[in-house]
PDB file of N, CA and C in Angstrom:
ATOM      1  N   UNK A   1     215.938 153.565 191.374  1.00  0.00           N
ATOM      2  CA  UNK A   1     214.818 152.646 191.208  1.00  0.00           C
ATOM      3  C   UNK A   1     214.582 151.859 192.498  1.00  0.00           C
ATOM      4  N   UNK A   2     215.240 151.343 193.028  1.00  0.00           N
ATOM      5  CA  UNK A   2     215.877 150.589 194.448  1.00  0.00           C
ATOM      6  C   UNK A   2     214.682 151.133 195.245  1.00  0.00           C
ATOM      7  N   UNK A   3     215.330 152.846 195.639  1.00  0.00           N
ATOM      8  CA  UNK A   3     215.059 153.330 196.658  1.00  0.00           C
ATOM      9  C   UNK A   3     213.529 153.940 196.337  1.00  0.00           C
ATOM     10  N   UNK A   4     213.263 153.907 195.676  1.00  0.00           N
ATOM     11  CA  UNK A   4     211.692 154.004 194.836  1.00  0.00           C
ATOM     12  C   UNK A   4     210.695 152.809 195.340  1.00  0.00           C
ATOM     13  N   UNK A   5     211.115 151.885 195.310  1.00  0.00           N
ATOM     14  CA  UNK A   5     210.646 150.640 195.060  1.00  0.00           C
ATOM     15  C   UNK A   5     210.600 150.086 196.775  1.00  0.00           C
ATOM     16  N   UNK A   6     211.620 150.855 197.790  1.00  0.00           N
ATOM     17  CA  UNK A   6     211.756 150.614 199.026  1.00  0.00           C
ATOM     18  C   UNK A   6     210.432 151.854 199.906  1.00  0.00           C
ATOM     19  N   UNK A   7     210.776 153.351 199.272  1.00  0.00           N
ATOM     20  CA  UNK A   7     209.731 153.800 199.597  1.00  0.00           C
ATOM     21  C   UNK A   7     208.105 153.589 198.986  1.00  0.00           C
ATOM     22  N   UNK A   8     207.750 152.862 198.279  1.00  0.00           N
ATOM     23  CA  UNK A   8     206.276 152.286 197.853  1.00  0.00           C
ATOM     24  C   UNK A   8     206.224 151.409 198.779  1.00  0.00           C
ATOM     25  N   UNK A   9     207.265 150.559 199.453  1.00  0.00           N
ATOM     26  CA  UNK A   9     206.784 149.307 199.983  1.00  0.00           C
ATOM     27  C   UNK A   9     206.699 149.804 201.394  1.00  0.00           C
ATOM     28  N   UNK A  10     207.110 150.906 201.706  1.00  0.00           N
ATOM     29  CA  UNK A  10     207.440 151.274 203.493  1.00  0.00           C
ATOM     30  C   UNK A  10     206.082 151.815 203.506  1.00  0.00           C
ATOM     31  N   UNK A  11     205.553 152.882 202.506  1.00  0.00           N
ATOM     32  CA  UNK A  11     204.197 153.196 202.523  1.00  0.00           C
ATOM     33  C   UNK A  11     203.081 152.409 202.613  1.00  0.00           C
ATOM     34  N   UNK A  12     203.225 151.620 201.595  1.00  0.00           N
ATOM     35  CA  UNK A  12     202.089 150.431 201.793  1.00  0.00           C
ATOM     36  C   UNK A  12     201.932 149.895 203.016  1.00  0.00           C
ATOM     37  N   UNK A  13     202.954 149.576 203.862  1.00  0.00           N
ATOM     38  CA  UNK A  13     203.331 148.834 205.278  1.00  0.00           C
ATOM     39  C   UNK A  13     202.794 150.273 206.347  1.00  0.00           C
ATOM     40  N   UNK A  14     202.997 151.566 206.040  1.00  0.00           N
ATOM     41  CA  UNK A  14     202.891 152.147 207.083  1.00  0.00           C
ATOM     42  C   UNK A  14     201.050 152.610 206.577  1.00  0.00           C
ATOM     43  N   UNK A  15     200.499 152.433 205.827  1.00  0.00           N
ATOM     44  CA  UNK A  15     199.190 152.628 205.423  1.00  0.00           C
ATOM     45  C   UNK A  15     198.397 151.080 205.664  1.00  0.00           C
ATOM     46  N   UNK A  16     199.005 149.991 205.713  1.00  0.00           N
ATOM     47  CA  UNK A  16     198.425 149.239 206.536  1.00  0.00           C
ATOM     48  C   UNK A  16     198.471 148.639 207.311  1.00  0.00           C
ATOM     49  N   UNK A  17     199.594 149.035 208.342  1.00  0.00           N
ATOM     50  CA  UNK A  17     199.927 149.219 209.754  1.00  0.00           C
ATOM     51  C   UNK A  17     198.784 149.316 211.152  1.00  0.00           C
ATOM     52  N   UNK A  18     197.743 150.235 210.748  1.00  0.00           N
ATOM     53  CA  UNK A  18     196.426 150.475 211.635  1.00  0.00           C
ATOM     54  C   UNK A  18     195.702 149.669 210.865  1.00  0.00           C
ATOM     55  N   UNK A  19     195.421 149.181 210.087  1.00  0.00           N
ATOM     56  CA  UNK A  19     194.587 147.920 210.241  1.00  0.00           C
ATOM     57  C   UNK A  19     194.892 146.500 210.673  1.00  0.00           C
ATOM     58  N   UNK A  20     196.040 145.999 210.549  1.00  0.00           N
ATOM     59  CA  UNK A  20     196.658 144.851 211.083  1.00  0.00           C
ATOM     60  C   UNK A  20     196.521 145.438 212.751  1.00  0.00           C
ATOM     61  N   UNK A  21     196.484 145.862 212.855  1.00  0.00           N
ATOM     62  CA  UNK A  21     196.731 146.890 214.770  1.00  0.00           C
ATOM     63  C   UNK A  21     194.845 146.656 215.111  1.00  0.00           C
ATOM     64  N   UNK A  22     194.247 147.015 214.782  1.00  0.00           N
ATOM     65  CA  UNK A  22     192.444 146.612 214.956  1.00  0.00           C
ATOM     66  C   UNK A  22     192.124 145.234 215.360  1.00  0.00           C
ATOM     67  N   UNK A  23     191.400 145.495 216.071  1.00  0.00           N
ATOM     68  CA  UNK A  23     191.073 144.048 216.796  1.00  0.00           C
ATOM     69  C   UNK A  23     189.862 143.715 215.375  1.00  0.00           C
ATOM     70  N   UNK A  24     189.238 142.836 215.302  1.00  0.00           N
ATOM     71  CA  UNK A  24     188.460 142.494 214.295  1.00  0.00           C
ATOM     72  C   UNK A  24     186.860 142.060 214.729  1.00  0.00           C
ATOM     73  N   UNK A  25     186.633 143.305 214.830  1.00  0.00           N
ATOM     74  CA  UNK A  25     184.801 143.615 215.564  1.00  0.00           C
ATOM     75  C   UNK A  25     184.338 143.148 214.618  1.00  0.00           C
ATOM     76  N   UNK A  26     183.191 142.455 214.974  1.00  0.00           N
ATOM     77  CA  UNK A  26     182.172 141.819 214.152  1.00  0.00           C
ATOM     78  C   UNK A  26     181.108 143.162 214.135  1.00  0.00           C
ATOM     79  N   UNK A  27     180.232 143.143 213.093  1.00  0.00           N
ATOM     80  CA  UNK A  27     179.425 143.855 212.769  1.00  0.00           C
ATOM     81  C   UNK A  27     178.411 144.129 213.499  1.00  0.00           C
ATOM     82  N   UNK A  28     177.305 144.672 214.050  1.00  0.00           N
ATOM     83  CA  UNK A  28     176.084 144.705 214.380  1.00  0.00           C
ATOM     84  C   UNK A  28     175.237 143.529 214.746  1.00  0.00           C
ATOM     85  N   UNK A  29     175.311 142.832 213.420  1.00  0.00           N
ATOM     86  CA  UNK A  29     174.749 142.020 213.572  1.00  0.00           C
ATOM     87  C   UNK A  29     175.263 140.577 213.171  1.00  0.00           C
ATOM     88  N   UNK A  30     176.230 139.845 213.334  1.00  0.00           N
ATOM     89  CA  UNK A  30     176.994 138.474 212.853  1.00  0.00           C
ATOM     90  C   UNK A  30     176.611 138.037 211.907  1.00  0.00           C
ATOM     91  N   UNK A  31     175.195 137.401 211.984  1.00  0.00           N
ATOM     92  CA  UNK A  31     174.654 136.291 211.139  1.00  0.00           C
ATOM     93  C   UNK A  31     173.662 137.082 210.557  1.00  0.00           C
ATOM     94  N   UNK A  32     173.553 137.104 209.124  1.00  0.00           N
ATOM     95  CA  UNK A  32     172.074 137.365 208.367  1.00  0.00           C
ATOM     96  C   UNK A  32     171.221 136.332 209.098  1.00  0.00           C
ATOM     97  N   UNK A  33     170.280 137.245 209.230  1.00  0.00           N
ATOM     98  CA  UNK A  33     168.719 136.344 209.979  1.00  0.00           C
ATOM     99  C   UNK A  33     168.263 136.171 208.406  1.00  0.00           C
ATOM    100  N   UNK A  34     168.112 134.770 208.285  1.00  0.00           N
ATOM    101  CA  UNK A  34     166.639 134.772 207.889  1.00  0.00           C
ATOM    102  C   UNK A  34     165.371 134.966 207.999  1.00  0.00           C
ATOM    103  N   UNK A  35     164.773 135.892 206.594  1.00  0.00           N
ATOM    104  CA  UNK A  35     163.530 136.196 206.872  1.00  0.00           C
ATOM    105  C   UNK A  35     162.064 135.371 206.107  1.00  0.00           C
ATOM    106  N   UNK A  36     161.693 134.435 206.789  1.00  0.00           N
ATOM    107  CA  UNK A  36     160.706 133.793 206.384  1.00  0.00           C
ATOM    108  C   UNK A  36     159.917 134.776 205.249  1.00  0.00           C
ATOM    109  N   UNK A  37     159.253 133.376 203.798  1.00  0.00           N
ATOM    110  CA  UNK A  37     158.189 134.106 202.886  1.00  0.00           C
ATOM    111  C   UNK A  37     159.180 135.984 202.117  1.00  0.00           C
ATOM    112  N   UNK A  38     160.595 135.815 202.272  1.00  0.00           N
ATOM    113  CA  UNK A  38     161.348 136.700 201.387  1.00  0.00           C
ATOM    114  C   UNK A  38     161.900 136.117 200.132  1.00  0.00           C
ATOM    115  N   UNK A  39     161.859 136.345 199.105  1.00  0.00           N
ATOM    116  CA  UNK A  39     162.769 136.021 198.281  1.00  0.00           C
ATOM    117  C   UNK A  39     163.638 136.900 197.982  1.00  0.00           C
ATOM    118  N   UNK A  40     164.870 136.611 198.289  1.00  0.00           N
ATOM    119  CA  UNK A  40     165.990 137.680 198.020  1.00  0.00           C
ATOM    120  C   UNK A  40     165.016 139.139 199.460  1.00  0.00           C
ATOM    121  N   UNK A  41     166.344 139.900 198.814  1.00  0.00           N
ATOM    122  CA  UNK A  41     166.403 141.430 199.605  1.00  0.00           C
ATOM    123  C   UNK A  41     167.574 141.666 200.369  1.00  0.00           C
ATOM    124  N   UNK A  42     167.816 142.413 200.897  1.00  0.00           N
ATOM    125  CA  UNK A  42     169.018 142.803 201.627  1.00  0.00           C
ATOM    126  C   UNK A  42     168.662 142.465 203.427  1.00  0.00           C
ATOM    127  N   UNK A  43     169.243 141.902 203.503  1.00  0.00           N
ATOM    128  CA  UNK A  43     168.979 141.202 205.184  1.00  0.00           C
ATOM    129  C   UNK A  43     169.836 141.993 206.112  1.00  0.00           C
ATOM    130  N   UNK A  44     170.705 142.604 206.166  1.00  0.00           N
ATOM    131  CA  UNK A  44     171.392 143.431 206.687  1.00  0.00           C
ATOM    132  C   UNK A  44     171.733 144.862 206.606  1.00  0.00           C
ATOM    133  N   UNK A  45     171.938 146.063 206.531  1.00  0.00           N
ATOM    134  CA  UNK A  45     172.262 147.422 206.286  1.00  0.00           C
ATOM    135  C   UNK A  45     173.082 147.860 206.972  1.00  0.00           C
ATOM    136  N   UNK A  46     173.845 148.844 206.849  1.00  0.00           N
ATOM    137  CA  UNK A  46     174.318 149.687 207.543  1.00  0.00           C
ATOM    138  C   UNK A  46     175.564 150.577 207.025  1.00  0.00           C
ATOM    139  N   UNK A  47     176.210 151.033 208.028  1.00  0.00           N
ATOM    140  CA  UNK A  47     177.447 151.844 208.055  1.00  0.00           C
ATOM    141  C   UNK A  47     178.849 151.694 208.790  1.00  0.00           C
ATOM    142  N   UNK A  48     179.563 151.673 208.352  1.00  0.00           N
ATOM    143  CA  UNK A  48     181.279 151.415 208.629  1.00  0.00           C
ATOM    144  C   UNK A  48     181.487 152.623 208.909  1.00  0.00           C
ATOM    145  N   UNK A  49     182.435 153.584 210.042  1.00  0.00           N
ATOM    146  CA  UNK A  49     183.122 154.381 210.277  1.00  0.00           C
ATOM    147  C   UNK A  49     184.670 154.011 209.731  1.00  0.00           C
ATOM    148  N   UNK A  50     184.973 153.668 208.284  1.00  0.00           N
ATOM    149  CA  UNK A  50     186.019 152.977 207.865  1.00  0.00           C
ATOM    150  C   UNK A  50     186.026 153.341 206.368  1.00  0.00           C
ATOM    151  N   UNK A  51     187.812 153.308 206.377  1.00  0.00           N
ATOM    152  CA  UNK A  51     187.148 153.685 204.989  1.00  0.00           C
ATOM    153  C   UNK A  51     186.933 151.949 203.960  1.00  0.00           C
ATOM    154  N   UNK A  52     186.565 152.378 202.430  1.00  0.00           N
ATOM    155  CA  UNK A  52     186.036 151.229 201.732  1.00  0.00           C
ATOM    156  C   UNK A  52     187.619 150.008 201.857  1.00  0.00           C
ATOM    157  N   UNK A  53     188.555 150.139 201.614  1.00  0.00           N
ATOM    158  CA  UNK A  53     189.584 149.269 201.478  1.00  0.00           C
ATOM    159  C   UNK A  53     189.490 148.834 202.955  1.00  0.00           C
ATOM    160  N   UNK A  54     189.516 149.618 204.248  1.00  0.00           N
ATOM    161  CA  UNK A  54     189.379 148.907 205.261  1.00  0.00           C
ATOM    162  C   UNK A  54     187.917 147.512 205.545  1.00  0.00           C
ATOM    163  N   UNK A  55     187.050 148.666 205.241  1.00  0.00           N
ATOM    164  CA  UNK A  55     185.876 147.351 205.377  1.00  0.00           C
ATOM    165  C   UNK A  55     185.759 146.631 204.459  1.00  0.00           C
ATOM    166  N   UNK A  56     186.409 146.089 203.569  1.00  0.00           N
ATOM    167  CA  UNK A  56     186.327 145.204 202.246  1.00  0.00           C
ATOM    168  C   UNK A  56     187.651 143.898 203.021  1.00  0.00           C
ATOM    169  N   UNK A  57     188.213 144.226 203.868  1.00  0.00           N
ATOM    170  CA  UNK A  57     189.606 143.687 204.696  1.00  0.00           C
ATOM    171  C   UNK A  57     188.625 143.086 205.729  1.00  0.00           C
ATOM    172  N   UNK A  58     187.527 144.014 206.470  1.00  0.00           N
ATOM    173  CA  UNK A  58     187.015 143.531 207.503  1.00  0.00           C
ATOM    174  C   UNK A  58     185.605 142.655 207.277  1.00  0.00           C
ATOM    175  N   UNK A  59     185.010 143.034 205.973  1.00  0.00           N
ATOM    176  CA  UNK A  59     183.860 141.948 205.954  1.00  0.00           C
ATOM    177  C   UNK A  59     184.469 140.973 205.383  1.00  0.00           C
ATOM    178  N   UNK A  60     185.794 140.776 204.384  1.00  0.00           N
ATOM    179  CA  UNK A  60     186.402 139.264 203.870  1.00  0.00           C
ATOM    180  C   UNK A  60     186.762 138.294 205.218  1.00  0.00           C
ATOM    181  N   UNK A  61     187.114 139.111 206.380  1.00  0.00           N
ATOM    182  CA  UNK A  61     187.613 138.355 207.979  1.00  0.00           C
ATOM    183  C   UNK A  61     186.509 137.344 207.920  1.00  0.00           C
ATOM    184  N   UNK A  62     185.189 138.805 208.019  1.00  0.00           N
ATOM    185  CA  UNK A  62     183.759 138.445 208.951  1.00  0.00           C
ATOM    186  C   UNK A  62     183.550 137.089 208.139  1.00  0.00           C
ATOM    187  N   UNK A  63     183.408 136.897 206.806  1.00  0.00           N
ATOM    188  CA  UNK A  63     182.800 135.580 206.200  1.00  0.00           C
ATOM    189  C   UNK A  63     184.330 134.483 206.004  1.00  0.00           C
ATOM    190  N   UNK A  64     185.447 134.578 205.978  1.00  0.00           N
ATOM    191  CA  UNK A  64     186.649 133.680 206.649  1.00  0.00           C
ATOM    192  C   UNK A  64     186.564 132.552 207.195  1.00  0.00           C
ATOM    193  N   UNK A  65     186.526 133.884 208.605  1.00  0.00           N
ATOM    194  CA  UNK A  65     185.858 132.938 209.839  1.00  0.00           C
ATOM    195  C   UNK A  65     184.869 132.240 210.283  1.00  0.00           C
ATOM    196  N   UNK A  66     184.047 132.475 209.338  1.00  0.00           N
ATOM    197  CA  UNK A  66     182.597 131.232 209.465  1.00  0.00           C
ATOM    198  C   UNK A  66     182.819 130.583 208.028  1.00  0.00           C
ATOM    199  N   UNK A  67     184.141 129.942 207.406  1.00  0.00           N
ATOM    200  CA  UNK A  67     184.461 129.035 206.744  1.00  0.00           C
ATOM    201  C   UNK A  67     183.695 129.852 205.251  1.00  0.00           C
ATOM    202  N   UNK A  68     183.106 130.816 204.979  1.00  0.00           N
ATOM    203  CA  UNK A  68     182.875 131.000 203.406  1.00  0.00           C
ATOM    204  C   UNK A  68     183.746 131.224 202.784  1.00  0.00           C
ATOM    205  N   UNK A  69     183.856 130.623 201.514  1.00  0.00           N
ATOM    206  CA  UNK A  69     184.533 130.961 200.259  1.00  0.00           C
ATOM    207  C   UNK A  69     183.698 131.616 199.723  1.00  0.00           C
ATOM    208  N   UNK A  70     184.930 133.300 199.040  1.00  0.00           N
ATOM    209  CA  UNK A  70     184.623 133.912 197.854  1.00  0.00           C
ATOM    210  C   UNK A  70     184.589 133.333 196.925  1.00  0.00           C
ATOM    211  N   UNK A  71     183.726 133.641 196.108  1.00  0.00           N
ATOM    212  CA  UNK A  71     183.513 133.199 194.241  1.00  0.00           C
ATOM    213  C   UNK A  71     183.743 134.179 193.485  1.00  0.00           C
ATOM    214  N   UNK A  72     183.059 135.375 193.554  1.00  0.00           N
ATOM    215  CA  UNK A  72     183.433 136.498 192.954  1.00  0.00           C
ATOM    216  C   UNK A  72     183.834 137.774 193.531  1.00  0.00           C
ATOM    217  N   UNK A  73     184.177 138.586 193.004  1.00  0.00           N
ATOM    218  CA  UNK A  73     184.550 139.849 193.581  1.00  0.00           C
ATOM    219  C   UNK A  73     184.710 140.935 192.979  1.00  0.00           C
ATOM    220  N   UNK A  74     183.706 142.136 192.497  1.00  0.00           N
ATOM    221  CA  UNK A  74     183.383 142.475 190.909  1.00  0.00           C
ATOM    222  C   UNK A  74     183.470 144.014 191.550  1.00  0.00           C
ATOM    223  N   UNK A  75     184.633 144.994 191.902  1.00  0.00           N
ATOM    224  CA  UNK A  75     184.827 146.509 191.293  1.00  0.00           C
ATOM    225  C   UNK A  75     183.770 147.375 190.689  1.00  0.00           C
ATOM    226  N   UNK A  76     183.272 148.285 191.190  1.00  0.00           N
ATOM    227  CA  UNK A  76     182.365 149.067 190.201  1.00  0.00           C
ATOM    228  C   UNK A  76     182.723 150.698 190.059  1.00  0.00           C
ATOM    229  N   UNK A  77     182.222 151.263 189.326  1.00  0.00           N
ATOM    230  CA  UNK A  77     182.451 152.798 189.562  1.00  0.00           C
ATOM    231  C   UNK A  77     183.583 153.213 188.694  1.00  0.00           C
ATOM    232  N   UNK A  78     183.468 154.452 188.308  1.00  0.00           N
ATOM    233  CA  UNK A  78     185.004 154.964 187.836  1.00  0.00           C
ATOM    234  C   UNK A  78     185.794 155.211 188.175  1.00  0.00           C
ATOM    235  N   UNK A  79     186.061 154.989 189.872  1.00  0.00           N
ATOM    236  CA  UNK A  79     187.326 155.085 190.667  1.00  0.00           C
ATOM    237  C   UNK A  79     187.034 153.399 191.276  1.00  0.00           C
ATOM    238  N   UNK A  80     186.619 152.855 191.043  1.00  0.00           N
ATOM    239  CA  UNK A  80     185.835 151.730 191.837  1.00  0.00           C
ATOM    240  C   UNK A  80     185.961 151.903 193.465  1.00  0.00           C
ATOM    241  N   UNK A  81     184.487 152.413 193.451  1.00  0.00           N
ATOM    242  CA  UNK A  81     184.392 153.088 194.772  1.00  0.00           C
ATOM    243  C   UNK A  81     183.271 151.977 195.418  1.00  0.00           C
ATOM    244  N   UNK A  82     183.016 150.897 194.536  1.00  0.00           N
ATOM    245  CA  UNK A  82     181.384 150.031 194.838  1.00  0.00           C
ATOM    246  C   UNK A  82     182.251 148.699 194.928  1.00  0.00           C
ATOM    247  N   UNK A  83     181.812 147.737 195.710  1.00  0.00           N
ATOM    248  CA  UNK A  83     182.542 146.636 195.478  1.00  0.00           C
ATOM    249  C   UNK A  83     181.235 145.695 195.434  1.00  0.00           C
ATOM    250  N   UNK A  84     180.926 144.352 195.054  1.00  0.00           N
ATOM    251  CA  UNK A  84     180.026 143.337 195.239  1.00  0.00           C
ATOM    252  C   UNK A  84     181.165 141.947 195.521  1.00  0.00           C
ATOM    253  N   UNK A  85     180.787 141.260 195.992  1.00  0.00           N
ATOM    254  CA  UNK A  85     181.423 140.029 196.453  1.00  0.00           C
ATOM    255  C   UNK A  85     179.861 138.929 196.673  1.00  0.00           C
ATOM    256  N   UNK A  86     180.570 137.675 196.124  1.00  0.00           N
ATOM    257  CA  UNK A  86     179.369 137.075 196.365  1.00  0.00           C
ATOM    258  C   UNK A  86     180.365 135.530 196.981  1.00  0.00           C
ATOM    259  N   UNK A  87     179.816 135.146 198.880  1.00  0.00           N
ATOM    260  CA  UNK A  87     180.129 134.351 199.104  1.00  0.00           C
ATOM    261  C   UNK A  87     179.455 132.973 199.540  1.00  0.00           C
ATOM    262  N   UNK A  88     180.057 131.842 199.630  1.00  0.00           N
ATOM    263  CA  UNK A  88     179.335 130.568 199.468  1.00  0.00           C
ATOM    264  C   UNK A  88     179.605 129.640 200.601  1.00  0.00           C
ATOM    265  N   UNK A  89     178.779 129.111 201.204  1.00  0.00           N
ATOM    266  CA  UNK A  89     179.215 127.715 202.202  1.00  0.00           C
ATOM    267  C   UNK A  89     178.410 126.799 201.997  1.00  0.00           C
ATOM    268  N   UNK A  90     178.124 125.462 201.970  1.00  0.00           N
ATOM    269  CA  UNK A  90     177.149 124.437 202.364  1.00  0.00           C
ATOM    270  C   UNK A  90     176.273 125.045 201.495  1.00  0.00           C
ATOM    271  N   UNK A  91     175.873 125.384 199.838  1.00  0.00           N
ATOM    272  CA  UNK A  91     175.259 125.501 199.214  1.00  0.00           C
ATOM    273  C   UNK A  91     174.083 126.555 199.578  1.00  0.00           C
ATOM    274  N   UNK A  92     174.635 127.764 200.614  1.00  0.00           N
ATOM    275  CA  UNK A  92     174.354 128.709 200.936  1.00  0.00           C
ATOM    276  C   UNK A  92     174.803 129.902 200.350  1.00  0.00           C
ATOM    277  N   UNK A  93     174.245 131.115 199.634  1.00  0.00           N
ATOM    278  CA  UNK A  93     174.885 132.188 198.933  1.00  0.00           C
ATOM    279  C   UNK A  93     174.586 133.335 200.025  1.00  0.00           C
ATOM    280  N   UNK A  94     175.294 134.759 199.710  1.00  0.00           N
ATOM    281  CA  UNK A  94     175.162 135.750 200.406  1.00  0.00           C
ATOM    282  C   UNK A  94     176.315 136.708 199.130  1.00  0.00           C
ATOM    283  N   UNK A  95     175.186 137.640 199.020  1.00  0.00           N
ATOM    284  CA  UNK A  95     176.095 138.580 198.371  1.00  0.00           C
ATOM    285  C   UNK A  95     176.206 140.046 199.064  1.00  0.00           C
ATOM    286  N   UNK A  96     177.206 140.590 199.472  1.00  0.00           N
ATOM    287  CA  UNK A  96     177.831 141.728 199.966  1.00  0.00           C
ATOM    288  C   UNK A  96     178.062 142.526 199.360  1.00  0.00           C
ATOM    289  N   UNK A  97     177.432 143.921 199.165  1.00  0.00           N
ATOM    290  CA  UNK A  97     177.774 145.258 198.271  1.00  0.00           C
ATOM    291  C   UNK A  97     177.937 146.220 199.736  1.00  0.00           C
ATOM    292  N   UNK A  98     179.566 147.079 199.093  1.00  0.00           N
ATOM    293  CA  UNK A  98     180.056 147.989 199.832  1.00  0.00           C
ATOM    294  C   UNK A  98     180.277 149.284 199.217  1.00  0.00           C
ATOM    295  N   UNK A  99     179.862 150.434 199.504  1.00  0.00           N
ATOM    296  CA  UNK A  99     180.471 151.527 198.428  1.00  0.00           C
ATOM    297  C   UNK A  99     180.832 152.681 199.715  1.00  0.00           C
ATOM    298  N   UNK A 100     181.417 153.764 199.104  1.00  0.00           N
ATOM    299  CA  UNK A 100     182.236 154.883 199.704  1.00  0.00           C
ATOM    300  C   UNK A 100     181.297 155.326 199.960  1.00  0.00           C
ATOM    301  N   UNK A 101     180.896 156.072 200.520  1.00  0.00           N
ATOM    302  CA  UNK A 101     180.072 157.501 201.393  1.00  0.00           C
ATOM    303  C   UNK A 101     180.879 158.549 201.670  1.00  0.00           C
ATOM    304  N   UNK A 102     182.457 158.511 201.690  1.00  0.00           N
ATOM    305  CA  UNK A 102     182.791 159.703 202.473  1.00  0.00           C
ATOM    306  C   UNK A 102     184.593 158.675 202.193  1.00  0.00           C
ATOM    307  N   UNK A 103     185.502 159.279 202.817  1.00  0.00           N
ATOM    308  CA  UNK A 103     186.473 159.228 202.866  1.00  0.00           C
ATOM    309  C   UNK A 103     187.177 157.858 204.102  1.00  0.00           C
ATOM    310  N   UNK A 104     186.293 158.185 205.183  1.00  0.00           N
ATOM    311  CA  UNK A 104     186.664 157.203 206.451  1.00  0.00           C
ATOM    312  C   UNK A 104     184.741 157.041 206.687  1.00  0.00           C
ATOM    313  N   UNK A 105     183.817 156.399 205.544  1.00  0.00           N
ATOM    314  CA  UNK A 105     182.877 156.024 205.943  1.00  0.00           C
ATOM    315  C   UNK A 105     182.196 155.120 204.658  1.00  0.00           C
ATOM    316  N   UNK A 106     182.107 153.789 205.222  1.00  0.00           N
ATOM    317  CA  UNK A 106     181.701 152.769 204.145  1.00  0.00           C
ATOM    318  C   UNK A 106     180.155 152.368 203.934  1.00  0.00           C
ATOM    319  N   UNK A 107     179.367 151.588 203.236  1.00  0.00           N
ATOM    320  CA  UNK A 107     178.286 151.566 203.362  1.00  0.00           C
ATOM    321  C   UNK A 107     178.015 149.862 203.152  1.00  0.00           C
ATOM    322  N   UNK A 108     177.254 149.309 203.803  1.00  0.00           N
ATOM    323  CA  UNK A 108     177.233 147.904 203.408  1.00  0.00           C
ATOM    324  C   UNK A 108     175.970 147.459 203.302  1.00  0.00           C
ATOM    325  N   UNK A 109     175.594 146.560 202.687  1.00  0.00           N
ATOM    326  CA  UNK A 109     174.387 145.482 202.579  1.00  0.00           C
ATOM    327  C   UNK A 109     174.436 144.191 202.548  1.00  0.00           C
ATOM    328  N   UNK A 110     174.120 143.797 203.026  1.00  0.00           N
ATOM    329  CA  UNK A 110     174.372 141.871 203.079  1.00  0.00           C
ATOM    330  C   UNK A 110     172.431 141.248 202.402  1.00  0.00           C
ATOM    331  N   UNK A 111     172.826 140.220 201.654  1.00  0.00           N
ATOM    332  CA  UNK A 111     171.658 139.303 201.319  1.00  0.00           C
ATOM    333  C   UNK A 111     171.859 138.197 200.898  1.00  0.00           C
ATOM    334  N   UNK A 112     170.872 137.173 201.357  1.00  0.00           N
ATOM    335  CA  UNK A 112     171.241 135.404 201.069  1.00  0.00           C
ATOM    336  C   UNK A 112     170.664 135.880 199.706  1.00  0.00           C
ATOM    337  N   UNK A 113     171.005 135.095 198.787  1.00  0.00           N
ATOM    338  CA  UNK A 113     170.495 134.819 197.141  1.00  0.00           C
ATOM    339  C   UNK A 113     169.629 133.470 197.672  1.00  0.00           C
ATOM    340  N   UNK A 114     168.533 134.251 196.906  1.00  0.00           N
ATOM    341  CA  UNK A 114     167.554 133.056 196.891  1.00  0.00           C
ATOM    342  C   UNK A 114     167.098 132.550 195.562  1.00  0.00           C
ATOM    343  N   UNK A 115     166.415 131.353 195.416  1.00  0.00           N
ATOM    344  CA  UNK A 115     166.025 130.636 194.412  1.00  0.00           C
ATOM    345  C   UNK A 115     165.038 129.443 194.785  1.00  0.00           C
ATOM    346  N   UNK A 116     164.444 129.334 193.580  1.00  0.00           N
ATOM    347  CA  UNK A 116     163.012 128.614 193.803  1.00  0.00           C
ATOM    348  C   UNK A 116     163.717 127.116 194.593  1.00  0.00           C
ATOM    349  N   UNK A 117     164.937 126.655 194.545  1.00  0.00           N
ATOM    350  CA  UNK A 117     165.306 125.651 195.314  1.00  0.00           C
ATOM    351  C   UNK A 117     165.529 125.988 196.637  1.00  0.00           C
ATOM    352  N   UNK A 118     165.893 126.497 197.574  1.00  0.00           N
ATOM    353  CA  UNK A 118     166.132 127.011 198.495  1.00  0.00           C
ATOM    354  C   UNK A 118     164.949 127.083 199.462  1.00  0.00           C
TER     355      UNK A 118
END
């Protein structure tokens, strides 16, 4: 059981070994721009050469470091291959959906949540 319990943990460590090793590139684009006269939409797009557990590690950094707190963090799919996260600062929202494309390729969208207060 021991030695069971020693090889799960050496794996885990040697499977996330190259990501602790990555410098922590910011995305394309840092900051969602706001887009004047939008309500809601996706303010950002794109693609990760990563797989989903890596960029779910690297967009939690990206919003970290500019002080957001997560609120939620909601799994989708029957392997949960979709992730949504919705984060908050200074009564500012942004919700983040990530899903698989491929094996070592992620997919992302970023959008401020809007509301008739805002």
């Amino acid at each position: 059981m021991r030695s069971r319990v020693v090889t799960i943990v050496l794996g885990l460590f040697m499977l996330l070994l190259p990501l602790a090793a990555q410098e922590v590139v910011p995305l394309a684009n840092p900051q969602p721009k706001p887009q004047p006269n939008l309500k809601g939409g996706w303010e950002e797009q794109g693609k990760m050469d990563i797989s989903l557990a890596a960029a779910r590690v690297r967009m939690k950094t990206r919003f970290e470091l500019k002080q957001f707190q997560l609120k939620h963090e909601i799994e989708m799919g029957k392997h949960n291959e979709r992730c949504l996260m919705l984060w908050e600062k200074d009564g500012r929202q942004f919700i983040v959906m990530l899903w698989r494309m491929d094996v070592n390729q992620t997919g992302y969208s970023i959008g401020e949540v809007k509301n008739d207060r805002n």
